[in-house]
C-alpha atoms as a PDB file:
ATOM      1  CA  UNK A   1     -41.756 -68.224  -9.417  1.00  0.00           C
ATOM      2  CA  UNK A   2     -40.845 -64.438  -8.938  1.00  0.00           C
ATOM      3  CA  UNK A   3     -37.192 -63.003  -9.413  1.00  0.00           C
ATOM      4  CA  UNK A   4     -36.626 -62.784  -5.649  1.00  0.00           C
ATOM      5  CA  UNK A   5     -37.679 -66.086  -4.918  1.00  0.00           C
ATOM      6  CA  UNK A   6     -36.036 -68.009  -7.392  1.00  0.00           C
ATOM      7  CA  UNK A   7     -32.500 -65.774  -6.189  1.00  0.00           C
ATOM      8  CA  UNK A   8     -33.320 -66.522  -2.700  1.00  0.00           C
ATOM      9  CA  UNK A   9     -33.666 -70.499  -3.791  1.00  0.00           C
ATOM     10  CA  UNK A  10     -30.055 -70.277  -5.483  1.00  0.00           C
ATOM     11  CA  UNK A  11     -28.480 -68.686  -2.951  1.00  0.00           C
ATOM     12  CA  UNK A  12     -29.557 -70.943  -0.197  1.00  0.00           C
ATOM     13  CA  UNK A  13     -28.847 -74.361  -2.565  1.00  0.00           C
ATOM     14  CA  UNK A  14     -25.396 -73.057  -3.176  1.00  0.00           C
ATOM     15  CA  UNK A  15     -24.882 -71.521   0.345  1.00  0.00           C
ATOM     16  CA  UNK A  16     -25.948 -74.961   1.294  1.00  0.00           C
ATOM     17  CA  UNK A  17     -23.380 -76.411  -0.596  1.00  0.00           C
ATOM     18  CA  UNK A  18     -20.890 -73.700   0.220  1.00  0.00           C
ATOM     19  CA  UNK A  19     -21.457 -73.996   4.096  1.00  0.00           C
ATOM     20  CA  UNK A  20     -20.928 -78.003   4.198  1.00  0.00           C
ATOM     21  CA  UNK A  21     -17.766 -77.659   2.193  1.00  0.00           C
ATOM     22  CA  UNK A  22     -16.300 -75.223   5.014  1.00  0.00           C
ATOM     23  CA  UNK A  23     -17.186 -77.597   7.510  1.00  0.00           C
ATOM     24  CA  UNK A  24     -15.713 -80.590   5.693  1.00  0.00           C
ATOM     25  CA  UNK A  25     -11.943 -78.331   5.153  1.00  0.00           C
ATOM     26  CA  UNK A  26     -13.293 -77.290   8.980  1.00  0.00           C
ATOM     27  CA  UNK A  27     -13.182 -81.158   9.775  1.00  0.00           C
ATOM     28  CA  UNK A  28     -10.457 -82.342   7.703  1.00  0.00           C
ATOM     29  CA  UNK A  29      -8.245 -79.719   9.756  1.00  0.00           C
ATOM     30  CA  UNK A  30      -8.877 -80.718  13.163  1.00  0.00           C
ATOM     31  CA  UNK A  31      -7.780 -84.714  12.400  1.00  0.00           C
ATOM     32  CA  UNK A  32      -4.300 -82.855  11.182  1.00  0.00           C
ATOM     33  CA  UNK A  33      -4.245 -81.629  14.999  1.00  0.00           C
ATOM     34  CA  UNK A  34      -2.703 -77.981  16.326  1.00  0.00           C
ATOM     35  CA  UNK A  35      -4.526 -75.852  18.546  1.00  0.00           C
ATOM     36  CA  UNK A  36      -4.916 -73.457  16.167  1.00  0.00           C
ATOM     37  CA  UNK A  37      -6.246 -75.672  13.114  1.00  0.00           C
ATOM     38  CA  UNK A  38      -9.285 -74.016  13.015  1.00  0.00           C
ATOM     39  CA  UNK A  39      -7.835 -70.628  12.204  1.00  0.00           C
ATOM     40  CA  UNK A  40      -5.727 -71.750   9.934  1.00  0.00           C
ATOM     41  CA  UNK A  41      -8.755 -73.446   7.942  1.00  0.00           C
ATOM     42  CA  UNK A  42     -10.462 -70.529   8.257  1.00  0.00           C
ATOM     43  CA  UNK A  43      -7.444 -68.302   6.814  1.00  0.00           C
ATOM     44  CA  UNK A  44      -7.451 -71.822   4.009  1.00  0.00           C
ATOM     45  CA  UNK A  45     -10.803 -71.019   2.796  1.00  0.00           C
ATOM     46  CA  UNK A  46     -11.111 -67.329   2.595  1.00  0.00           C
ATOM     47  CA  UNK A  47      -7.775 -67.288   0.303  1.00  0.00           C
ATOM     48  CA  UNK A  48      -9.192 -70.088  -1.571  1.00  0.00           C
ATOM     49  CA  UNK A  49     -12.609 -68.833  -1.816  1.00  0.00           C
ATOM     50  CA  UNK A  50     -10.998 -64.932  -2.693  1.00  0.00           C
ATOM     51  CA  UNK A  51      -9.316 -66.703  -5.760  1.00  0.00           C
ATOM     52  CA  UNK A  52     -12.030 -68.454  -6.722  1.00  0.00           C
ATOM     53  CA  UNK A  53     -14.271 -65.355  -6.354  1.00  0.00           C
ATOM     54  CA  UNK A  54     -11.799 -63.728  -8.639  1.00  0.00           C
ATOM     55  CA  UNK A  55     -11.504 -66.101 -10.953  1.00  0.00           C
ATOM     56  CA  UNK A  56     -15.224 -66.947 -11.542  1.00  0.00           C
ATOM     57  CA  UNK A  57     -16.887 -63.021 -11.364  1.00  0.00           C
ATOM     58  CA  UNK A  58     -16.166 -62.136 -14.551  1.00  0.00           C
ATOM     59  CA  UNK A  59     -18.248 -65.300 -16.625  1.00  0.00           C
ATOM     60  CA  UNK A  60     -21.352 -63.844 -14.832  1.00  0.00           C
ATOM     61  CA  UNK A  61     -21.284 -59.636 -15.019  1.00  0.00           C
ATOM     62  CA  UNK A  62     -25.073 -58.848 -14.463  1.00  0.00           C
ATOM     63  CA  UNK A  63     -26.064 -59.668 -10.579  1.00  0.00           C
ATOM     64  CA  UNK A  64     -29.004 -61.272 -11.812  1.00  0.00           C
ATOM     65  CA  UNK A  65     -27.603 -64.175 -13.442  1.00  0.00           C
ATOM     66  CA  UNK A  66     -28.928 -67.905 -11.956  1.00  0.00           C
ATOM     67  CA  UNK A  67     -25.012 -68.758 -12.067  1.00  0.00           C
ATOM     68  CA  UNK A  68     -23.696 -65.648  -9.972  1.00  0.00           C
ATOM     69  CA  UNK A  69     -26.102 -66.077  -7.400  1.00  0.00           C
ATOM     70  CA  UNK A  70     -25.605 -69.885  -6.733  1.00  0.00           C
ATOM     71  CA  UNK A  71     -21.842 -70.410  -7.008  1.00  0.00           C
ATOM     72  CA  UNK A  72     -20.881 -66.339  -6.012  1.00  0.00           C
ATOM     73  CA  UNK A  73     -23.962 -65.635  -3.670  1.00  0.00           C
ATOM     74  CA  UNK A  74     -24.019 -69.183  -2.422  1.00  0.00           C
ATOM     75  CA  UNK A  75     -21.402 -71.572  -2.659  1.00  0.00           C
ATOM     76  CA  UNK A  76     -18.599 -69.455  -2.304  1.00  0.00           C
ATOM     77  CA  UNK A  77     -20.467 -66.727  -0.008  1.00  0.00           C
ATOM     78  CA  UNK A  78     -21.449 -69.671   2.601  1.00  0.00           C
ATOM     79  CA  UNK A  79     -17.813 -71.232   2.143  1.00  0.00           C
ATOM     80  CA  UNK A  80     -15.991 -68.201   3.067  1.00  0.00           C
ATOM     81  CA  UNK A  81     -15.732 -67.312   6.542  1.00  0.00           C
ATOM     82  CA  UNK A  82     -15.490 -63.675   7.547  1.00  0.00           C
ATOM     83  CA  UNK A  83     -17.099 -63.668  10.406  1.00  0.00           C
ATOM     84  CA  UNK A  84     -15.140 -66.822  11.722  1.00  0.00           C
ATOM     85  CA  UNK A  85     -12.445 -64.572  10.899  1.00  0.00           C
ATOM     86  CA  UNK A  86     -13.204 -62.270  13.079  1.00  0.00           C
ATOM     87  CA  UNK A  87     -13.893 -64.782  15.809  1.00  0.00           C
ATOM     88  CA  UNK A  88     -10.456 -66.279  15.689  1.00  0.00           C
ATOM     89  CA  UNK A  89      -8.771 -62.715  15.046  1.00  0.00           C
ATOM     90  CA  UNK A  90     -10.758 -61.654  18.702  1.00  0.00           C
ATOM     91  CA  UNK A  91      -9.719 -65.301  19.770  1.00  0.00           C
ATOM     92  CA  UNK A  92      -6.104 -64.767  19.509  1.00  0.00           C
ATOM     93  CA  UNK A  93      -6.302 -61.508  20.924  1.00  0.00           C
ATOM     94  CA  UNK A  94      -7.863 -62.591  24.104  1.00  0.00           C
ATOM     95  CA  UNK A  95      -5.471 -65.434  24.950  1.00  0.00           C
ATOM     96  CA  UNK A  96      -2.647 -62.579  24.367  1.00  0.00           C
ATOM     97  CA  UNK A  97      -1.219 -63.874  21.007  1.00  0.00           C
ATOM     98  CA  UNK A  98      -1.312 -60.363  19.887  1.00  0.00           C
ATOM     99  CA  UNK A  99       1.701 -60.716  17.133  1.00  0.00           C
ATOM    100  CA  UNK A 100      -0.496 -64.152  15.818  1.00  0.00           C
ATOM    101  CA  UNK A 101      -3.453 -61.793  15.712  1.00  0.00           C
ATOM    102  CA  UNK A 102      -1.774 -58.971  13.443  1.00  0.00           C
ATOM    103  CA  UNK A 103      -0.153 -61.367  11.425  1.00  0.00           C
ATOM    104  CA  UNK A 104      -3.279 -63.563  10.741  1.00  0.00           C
ATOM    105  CA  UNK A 105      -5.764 -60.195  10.312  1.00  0.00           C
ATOM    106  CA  UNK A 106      -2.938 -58.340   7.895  1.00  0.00           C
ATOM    107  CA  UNK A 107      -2.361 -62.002   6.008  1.00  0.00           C
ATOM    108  CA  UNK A 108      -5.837 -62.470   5.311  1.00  0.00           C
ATOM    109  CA  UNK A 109      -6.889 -59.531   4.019  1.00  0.00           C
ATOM    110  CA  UNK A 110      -3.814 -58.730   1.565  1.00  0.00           C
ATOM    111  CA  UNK A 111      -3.757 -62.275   0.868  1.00  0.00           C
ATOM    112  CA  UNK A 112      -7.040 -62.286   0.092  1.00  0.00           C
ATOM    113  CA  UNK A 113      -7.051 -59.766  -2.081  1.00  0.00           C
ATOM    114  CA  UNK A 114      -3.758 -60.674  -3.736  1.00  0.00           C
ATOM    115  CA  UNK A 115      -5.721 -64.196  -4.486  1.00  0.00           C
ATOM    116  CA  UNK A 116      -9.083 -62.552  -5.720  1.00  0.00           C
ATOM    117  CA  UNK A 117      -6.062 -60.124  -7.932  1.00  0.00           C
ATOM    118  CA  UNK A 118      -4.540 -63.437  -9.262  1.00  0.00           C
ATOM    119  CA  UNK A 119      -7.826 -65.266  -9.832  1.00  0.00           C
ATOM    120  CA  UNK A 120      -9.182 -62.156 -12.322  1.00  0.00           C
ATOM    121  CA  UNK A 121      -6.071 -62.064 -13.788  1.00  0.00           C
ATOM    122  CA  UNK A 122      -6.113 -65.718 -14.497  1.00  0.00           C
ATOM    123  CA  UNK A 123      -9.481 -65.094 -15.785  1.00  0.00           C
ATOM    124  CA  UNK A 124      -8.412 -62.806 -18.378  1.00  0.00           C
ATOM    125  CA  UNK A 125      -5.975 -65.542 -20.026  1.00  0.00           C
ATOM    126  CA  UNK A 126      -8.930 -67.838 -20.399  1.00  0.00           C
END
């Protein structure tokens, strides 16, 4: 099996994986009720899936490696959710929620990158 097949077969297993979880937190989120569950699962899984991100990168340095491409590539690639992000950001925009909107679009993205931050740095004390 060639290099680019055998990435492309790890990516979609874990983006398999990856995807199902997000519907399952997706899911799991709507029975808790809100009108706004969704986004707040969505906001739920990219600050989970930056820390994890964080956190796992550094075991697997070379892009190449089976490991990065099915948990980073796949799993955690198909379970974080920037383009519903963007959706719900444009969502809350629409229906005039325009302080929701900033607040959700500026939490998520420092957040995020505060819990990718805290996940390499927890990395480093392993």
């Amino acid at each position: 099996m060639t290099e680019a097949l055998s990435g492309f077969l790890l990516a979609g297993a874990g983006g398999f994986l990856g995807a199902g979880l997000r519907y399952l937190v997706g899911w799991f989120s709507a029975l808790a009720g809100g009108s706004c569950s969704h986004i707040w699962a969505t906001f739920a899984v990219n600050m989970l899936g930056s820390f994890c991100i964080g956190l796992l990168s550094p075991f697997w340095i070379s892009p190449r490696h089976p490991m990065r491409i099915f948990v980073l590539v796949g799993v955690l690639g198909g379970f974080t959710t920037f383009s519903s992000f963007s959706a719900d950001t444009l969502h809350l925009l629409q229906s005039g929620r325009w302080g929701w909107a900033l607040a959700y679009a500026v939490g998520s993205v420092v957040l995020g990158l505060l819990a990718a931050g805290g996940g390499f740095a927890l990395h480093s004390y392993m």
